[in-house]
ModelCIF file with pLDDT and N, C-alpha, C, O atoms, coordinates in Angstrom:
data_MODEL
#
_entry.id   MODEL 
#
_entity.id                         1 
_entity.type                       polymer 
_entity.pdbx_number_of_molecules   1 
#
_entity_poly.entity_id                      1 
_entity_poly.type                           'polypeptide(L)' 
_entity_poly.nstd_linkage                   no 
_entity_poly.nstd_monomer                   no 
_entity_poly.pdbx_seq_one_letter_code       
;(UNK)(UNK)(UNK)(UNK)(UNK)(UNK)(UNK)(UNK)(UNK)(UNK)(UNK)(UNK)(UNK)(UNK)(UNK)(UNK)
(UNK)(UNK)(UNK)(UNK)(UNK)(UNK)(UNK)(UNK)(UNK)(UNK)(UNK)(UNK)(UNK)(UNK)(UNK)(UNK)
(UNK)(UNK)(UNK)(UNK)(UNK)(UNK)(UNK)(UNK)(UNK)(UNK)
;
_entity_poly.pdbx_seq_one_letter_code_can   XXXXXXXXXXXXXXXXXXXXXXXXXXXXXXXXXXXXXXXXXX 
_entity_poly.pdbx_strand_id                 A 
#
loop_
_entity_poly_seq.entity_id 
_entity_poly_seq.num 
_entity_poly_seq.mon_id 
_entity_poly_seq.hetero 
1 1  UNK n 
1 2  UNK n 
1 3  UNK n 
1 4  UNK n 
1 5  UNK n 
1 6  UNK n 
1 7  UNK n 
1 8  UNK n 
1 9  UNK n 
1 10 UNK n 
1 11 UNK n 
1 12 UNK n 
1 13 UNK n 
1 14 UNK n 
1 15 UNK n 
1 16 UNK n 
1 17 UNK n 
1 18 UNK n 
1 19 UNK n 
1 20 UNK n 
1 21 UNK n 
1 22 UNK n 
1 23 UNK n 
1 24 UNK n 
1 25 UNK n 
1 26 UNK n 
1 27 UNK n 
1 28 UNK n 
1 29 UNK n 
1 30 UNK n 
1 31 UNK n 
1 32 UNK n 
1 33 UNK n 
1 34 UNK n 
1 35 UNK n 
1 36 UNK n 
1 37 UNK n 
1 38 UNK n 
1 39 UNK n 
1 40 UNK n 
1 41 UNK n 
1 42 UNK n 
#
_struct_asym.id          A 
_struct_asym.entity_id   1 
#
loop_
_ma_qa_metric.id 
_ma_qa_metric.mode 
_ma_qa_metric.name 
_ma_qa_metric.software_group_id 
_ma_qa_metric.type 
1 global pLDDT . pLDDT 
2 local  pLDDT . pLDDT 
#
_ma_qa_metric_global.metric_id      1 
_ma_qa_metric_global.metric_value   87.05 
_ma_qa_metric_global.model_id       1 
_ma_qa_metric_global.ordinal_id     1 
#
loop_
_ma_qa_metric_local.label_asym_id 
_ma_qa_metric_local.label_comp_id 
_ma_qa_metric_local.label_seq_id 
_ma_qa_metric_local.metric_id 
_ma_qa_metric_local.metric_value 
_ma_qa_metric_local.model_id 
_ma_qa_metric_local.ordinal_id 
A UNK 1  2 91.00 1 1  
A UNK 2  2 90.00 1 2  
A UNK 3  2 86.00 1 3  
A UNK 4  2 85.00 1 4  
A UNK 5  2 89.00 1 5  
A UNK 6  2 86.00 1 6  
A UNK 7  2 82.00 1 7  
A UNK 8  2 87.00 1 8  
A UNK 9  2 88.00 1 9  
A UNK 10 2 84.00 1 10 
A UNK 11 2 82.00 1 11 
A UNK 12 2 88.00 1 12 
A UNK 13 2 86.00 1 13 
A UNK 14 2 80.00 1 14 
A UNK 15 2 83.00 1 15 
A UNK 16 2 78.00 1 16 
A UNK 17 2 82.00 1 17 
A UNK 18 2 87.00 1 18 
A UNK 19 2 88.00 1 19 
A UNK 20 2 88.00 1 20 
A UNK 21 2 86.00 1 21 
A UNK 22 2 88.00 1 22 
A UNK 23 2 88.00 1 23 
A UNK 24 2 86.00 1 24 
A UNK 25 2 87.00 1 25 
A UNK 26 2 90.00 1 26 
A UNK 27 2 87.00 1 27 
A UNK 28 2 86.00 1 28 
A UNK 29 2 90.00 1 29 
A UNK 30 2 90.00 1 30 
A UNK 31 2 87.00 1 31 
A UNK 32 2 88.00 1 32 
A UNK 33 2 91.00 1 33 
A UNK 34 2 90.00 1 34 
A UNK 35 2 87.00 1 35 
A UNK 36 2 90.00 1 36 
A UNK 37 2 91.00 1 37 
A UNK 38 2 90.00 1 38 
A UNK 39 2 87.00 1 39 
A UNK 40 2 90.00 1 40 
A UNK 41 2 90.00 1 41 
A UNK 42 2 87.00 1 42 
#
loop_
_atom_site.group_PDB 
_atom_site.id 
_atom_site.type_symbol 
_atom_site.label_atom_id 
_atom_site.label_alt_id 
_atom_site.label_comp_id 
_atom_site.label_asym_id 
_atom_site.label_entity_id 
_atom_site.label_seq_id 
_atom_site.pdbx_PDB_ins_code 
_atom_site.Cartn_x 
_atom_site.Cartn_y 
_atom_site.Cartn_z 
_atom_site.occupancy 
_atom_site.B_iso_or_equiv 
_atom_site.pdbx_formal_charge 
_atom_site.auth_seq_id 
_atom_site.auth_comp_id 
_atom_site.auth_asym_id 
_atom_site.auth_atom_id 
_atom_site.pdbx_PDB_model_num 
ATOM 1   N N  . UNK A 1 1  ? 0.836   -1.204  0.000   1.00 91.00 ? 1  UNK A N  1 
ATOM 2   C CA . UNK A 1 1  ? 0.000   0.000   0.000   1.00 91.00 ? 1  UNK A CA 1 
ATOM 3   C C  . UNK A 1 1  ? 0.871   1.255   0.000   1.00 91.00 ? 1  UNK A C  1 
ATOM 4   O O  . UNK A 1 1  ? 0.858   2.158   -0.836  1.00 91.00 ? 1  UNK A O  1 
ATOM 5   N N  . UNK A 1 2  ? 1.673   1.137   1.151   1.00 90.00 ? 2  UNK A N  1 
ATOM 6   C CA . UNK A 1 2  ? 2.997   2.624   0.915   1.00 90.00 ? 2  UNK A CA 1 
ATOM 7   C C  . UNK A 1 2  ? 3.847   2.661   -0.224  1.00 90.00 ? 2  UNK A C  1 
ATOM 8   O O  . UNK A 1 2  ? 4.039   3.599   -0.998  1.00 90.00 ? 2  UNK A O  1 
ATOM 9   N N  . UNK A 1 3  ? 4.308   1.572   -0.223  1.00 86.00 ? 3  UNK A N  1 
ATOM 10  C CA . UNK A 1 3  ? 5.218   1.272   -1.951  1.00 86.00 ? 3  UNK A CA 1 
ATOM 11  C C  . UNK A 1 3  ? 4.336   1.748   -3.189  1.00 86.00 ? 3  UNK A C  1 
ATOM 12  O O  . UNK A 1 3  ? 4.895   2.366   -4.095  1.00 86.00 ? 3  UNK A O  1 
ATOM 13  N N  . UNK A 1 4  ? 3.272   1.536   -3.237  1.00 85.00 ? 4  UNK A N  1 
ATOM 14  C CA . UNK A 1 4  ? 2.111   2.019   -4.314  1.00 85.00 ? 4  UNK A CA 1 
ATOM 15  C C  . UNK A 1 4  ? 1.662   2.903   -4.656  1.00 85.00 ? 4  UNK A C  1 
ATOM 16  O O  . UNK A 1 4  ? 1.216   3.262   -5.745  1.00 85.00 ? 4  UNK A O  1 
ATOM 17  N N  . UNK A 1 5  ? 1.790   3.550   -3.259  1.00 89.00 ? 5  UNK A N  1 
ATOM 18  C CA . UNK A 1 5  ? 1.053   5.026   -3.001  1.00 89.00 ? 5  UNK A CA 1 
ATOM 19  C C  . UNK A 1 5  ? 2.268   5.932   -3.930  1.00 89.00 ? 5  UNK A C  1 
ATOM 20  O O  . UNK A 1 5  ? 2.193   6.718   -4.875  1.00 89.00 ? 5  UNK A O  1 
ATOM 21  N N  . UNK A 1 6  ? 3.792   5.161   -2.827  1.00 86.00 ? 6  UNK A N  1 
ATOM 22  C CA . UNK A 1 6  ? 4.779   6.270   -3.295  1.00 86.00 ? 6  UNK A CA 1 
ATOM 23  C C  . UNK A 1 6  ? 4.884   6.469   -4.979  1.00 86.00 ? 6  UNK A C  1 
ATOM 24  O O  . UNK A 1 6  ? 4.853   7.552   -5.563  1.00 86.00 ? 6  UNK A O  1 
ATOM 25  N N  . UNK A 1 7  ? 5.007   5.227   -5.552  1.00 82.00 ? 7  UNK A N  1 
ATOM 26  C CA . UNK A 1 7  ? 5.171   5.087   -7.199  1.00 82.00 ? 7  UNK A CA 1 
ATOM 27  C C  . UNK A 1 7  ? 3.923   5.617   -8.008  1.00 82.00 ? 7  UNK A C  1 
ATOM 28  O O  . UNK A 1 7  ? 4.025   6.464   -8.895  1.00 82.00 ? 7  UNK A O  1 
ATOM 29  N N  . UNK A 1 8  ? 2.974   5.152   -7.694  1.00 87.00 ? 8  UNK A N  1 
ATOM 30  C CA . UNK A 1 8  ? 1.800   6.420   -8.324  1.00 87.00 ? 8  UNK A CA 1 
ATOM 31  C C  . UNK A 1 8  ? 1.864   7.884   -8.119  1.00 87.00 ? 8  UNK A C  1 
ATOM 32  O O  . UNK A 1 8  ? 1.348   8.748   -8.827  1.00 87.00 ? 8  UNK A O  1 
ATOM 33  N N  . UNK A 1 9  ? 2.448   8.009   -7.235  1.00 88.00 ? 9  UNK A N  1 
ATOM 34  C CA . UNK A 1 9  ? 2.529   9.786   -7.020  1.00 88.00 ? 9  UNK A CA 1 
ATOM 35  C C  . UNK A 1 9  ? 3.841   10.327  -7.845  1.00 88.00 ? 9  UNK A C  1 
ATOM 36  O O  . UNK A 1 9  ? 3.903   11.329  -8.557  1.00 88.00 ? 9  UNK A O  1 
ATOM 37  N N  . UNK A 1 10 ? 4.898   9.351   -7.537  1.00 84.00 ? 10 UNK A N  1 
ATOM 38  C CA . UNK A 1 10 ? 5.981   9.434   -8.647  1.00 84.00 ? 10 UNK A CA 1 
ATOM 39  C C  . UNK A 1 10 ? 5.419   9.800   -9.942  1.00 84.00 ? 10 UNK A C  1 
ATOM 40  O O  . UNK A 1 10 ? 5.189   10.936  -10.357 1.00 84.00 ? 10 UNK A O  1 
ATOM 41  N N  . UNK A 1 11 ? 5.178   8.369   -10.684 1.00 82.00 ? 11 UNK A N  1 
ATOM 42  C CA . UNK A 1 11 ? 4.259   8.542   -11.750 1.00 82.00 ? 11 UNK A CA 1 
ATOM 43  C C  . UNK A 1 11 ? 3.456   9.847   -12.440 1.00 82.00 ? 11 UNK A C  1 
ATOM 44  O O  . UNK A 1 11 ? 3.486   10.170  -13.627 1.00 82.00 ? 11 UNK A O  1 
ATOM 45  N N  . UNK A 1 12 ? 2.752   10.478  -11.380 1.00 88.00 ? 12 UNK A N  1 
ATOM 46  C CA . UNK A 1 12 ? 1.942   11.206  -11.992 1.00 88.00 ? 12 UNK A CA 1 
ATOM 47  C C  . UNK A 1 12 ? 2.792   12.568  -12.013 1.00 88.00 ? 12 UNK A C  1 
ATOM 48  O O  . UNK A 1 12 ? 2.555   13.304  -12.970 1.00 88.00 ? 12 UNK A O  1 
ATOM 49  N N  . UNK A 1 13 ? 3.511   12.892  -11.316 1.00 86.00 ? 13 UNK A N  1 
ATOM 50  C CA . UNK A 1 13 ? 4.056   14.052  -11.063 1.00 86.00 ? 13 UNK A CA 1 
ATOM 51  C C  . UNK A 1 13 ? 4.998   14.128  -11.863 1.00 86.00 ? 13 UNK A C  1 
ATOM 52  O O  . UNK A 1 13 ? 5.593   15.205  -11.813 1.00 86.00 ? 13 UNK A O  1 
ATOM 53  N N  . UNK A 1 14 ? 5.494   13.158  -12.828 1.00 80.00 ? 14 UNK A N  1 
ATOM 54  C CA . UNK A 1 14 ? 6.408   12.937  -13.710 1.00 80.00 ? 14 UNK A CA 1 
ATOM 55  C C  . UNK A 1 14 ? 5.492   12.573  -15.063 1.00 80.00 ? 14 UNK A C  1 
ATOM 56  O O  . UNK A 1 14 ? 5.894   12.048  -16.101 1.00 80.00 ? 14 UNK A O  1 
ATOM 57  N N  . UNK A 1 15 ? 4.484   12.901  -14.816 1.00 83.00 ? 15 UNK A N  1 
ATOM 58  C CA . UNK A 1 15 ? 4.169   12.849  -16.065 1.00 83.00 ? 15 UNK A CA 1 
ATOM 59  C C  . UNK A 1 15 ? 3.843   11.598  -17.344 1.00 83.00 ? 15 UNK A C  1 
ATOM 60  O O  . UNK A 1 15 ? 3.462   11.615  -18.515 1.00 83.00 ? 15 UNK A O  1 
ATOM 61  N N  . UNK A 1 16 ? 4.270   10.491  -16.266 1.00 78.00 ? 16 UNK A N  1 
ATOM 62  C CA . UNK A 1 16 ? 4.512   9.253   -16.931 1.00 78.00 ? 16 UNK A CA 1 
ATOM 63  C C  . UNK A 1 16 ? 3.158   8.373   -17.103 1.00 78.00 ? 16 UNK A C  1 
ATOM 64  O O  . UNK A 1 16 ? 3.097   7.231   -17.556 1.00 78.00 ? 16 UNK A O  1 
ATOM 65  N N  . UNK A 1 17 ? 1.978   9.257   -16.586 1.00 82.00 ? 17 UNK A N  1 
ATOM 66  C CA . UNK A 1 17 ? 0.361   8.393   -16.768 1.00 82.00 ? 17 UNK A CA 1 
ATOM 67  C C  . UNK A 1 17 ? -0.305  9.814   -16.043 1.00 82.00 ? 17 UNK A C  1 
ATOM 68  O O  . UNK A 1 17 ? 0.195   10.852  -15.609 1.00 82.00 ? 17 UNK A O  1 
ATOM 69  N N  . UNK A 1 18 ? -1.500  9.358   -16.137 1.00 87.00 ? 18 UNK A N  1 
ATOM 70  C CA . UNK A 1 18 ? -2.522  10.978  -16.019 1.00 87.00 ? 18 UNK A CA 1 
ATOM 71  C C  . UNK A 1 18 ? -3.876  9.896   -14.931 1.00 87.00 ? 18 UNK A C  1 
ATOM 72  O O  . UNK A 1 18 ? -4.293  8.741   -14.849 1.00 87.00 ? 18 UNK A O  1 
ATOM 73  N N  . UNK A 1 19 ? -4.052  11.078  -14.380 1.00 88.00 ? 19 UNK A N  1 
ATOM 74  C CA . UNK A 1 19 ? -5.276  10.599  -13.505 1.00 88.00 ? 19 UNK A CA 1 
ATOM 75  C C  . UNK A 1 19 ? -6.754  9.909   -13.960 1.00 88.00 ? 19 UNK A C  1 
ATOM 76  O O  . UNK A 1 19 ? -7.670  9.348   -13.360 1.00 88.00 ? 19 UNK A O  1 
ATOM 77  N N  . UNK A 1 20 ? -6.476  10.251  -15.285 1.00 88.00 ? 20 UNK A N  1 
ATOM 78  C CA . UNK A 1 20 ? -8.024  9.894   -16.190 1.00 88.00 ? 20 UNK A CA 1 
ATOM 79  C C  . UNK A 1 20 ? -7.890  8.549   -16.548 1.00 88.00 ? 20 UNK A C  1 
ATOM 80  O O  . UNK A 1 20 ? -8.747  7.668   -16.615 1.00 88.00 ? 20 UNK A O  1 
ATOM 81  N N  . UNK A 1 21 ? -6.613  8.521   -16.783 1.00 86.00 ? 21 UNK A N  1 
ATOM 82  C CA . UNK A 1 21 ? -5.932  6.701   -17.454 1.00 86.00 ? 21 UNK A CA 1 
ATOM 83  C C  . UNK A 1 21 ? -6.470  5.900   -16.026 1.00 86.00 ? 21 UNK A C  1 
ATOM 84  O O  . UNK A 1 21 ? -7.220  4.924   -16.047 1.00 86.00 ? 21 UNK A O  1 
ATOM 85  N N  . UNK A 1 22 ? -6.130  6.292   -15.266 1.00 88.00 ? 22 UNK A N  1 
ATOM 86  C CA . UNK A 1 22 ? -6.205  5.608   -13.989 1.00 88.00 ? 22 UNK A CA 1 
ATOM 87  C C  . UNK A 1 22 ? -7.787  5.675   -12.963 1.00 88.00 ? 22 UNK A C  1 
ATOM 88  O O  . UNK A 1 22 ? -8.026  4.959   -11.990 1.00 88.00 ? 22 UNK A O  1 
ATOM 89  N N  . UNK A 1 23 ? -8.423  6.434   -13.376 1.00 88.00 ? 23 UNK A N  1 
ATOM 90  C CA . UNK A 1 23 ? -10.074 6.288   -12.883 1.00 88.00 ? 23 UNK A CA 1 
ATOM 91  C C  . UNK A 1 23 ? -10.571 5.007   -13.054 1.00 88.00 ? 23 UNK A C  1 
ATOM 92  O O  . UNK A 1 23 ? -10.910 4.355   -12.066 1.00 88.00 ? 23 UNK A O  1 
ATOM 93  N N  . UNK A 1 24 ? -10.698 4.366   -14.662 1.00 86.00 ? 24 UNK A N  1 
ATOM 94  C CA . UNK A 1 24 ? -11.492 2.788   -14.208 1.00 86.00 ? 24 UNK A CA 1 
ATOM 95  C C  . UNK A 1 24 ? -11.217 1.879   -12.749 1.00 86.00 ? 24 UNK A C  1 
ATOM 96  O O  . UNK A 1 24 ? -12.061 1.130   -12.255 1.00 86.00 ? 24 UNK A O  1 
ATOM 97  N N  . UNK A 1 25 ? -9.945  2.109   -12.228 1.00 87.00 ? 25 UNK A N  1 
ATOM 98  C CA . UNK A 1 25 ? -9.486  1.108   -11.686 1.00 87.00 ? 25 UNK A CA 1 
ATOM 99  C C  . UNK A 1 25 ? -10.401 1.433   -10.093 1.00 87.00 ? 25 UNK A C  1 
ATOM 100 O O  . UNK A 1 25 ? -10.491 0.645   -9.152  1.00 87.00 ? 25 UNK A O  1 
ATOM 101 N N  . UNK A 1 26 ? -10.920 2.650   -10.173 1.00 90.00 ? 26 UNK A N  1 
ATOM 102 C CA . UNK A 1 26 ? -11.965 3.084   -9.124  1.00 90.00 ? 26 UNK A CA 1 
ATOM 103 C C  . UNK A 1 26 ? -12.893 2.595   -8.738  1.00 90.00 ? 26 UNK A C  1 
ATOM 104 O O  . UNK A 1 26 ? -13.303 2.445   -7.587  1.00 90.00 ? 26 UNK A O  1 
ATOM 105 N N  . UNK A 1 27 ? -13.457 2.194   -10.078 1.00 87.00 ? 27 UNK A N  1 
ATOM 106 C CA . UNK A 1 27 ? -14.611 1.670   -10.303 1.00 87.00 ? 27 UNK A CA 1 
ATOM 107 C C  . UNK A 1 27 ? -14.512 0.072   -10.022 1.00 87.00 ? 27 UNK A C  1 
ATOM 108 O O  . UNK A 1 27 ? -15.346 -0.795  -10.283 1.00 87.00 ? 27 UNK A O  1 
ATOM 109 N N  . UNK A 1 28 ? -13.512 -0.024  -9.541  1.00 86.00 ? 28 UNK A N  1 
ATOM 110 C CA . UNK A 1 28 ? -13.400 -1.769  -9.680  1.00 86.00 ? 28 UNK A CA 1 
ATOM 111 C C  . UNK A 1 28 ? -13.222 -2.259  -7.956  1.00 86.00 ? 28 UNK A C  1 
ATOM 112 O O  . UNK A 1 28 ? -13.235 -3.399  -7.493  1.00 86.00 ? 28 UNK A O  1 
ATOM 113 N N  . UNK A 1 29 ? -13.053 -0.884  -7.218  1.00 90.00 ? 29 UNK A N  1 
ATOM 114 C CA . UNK A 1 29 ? -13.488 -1.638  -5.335  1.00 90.00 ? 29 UNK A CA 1 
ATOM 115 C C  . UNK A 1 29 ? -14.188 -1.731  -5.132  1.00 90.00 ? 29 UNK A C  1 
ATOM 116 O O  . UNK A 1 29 ? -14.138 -2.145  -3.974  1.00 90.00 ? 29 UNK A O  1 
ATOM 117 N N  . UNK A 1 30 ? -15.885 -1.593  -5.651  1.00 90.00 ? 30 UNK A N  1 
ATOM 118 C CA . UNK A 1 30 ? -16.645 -2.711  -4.875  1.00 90.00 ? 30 UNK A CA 1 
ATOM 119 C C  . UNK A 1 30 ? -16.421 -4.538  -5.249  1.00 90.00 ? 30 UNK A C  1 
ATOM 120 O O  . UNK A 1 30 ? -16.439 -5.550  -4.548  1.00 90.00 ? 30 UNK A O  1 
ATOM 121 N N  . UNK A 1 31 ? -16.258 -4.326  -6.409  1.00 87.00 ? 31 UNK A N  1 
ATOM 122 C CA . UNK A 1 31 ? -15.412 -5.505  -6.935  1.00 87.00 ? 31 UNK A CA 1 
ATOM 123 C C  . UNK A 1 31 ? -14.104 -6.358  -6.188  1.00 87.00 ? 31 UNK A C  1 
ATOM 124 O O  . UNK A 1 31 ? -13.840 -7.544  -5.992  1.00 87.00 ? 31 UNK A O  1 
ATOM 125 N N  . UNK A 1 32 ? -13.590 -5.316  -5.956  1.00 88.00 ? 32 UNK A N  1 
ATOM 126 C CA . UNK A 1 32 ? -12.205 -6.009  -5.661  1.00 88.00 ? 32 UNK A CA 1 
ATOM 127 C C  . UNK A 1 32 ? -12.338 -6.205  -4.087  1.00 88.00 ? 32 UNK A C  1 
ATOM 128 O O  . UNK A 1 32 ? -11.679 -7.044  -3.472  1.00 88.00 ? 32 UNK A O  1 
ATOM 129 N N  . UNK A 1 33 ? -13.254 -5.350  -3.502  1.00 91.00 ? 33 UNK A N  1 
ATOM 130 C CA . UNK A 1 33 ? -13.821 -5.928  -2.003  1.00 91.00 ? 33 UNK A CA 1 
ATOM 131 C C  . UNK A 1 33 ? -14.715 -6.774  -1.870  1.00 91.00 ? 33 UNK A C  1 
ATOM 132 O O  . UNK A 1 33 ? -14.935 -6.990  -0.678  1.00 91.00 ? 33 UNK A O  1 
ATOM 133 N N  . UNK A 1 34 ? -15.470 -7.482  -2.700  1.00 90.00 ? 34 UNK A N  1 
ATOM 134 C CA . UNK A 1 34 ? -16.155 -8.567  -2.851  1.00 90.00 ? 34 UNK A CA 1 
ATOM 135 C C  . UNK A 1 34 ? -15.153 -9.785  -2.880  1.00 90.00 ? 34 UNK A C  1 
ATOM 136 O O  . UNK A 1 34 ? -15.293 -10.791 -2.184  1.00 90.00 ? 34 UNK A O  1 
ATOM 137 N N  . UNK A 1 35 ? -14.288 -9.603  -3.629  1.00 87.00 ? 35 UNK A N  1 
ATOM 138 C CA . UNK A 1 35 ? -13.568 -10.530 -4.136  1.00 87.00 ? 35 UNK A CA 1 
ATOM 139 C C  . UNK A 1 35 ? -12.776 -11.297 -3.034  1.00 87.00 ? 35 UNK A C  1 
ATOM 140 O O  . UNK A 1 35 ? -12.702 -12.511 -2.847  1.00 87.00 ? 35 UNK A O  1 
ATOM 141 N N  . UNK A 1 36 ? -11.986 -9.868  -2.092  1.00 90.00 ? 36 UNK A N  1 
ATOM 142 C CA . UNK A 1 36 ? -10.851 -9.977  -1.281  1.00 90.00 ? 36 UNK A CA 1 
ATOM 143 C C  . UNK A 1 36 ? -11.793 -10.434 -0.439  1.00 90.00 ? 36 UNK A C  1 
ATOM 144 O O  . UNK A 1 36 ? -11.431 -11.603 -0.573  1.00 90.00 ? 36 UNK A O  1 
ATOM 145 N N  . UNK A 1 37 ? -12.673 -10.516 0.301   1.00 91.00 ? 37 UNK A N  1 
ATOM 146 C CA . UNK A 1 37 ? -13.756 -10.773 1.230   1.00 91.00 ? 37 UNK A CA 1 
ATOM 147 C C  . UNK A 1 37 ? -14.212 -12.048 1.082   1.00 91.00 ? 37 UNK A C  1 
ATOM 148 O O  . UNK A 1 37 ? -14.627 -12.508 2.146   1.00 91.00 ? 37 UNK A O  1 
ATOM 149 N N  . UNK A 1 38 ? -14.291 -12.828 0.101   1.00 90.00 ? 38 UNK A N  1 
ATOM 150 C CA . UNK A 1 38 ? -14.856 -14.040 -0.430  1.00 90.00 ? 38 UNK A CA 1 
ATOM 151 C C  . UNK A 1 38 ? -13.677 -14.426 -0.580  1.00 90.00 ? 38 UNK A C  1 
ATOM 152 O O  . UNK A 1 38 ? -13.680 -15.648 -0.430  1.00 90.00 ? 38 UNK A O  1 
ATOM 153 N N  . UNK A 1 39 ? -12.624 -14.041 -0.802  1.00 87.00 ? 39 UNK A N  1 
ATOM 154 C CA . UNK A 1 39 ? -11.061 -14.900 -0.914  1.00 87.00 ? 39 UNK A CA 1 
ATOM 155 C C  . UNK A 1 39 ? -10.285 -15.129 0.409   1.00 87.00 ? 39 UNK A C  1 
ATOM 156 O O  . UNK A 1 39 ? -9.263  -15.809 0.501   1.00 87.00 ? 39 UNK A O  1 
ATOM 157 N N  . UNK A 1 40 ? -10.881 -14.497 1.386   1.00 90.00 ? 40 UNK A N  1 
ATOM 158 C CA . UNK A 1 40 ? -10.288 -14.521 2.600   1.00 90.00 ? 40 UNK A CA 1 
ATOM 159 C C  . UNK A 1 40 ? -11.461 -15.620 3.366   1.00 90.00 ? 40 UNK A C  1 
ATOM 160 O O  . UNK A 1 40 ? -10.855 -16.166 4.288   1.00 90.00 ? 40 UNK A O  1 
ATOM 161 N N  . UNK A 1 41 ? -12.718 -16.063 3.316   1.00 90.00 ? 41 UNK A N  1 
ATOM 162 C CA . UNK A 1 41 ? -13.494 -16.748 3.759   1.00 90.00 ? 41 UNK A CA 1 
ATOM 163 C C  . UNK A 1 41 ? -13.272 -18.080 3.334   1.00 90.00 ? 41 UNK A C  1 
ATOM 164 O O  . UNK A 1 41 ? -13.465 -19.090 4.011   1.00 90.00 ? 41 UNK A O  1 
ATOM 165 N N  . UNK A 1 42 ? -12.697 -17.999 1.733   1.00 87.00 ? 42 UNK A N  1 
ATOM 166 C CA . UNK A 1 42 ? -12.302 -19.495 1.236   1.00 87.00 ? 42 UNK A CA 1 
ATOM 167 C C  . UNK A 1 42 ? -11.433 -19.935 2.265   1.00 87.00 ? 42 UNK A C  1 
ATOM 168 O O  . UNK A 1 42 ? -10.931 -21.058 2.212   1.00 87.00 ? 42 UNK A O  1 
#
């Protein structure tokens, strides 16, 4: 999560990807908390 945080902020501040490229992936935590939630019960 800190390693991720730091390299996306890298990333953007360098110009190397844009915040718009990166919105779908927003859209994908109720998803990805379903998932992690049902993968942790298995």
């Amino acid at each position: 999560l800190v390693l991720g945080t730091a390299a996306t902020f890298i990333r953007l501040e360098t110009d190397q990807v844009t915040f718009d490229i990166l919105l779908p992936v927003l859209y994908l935590i109720p998803l990805m908390v379903i998932s992690i939630v049902y993968g942790k019960k298995v």
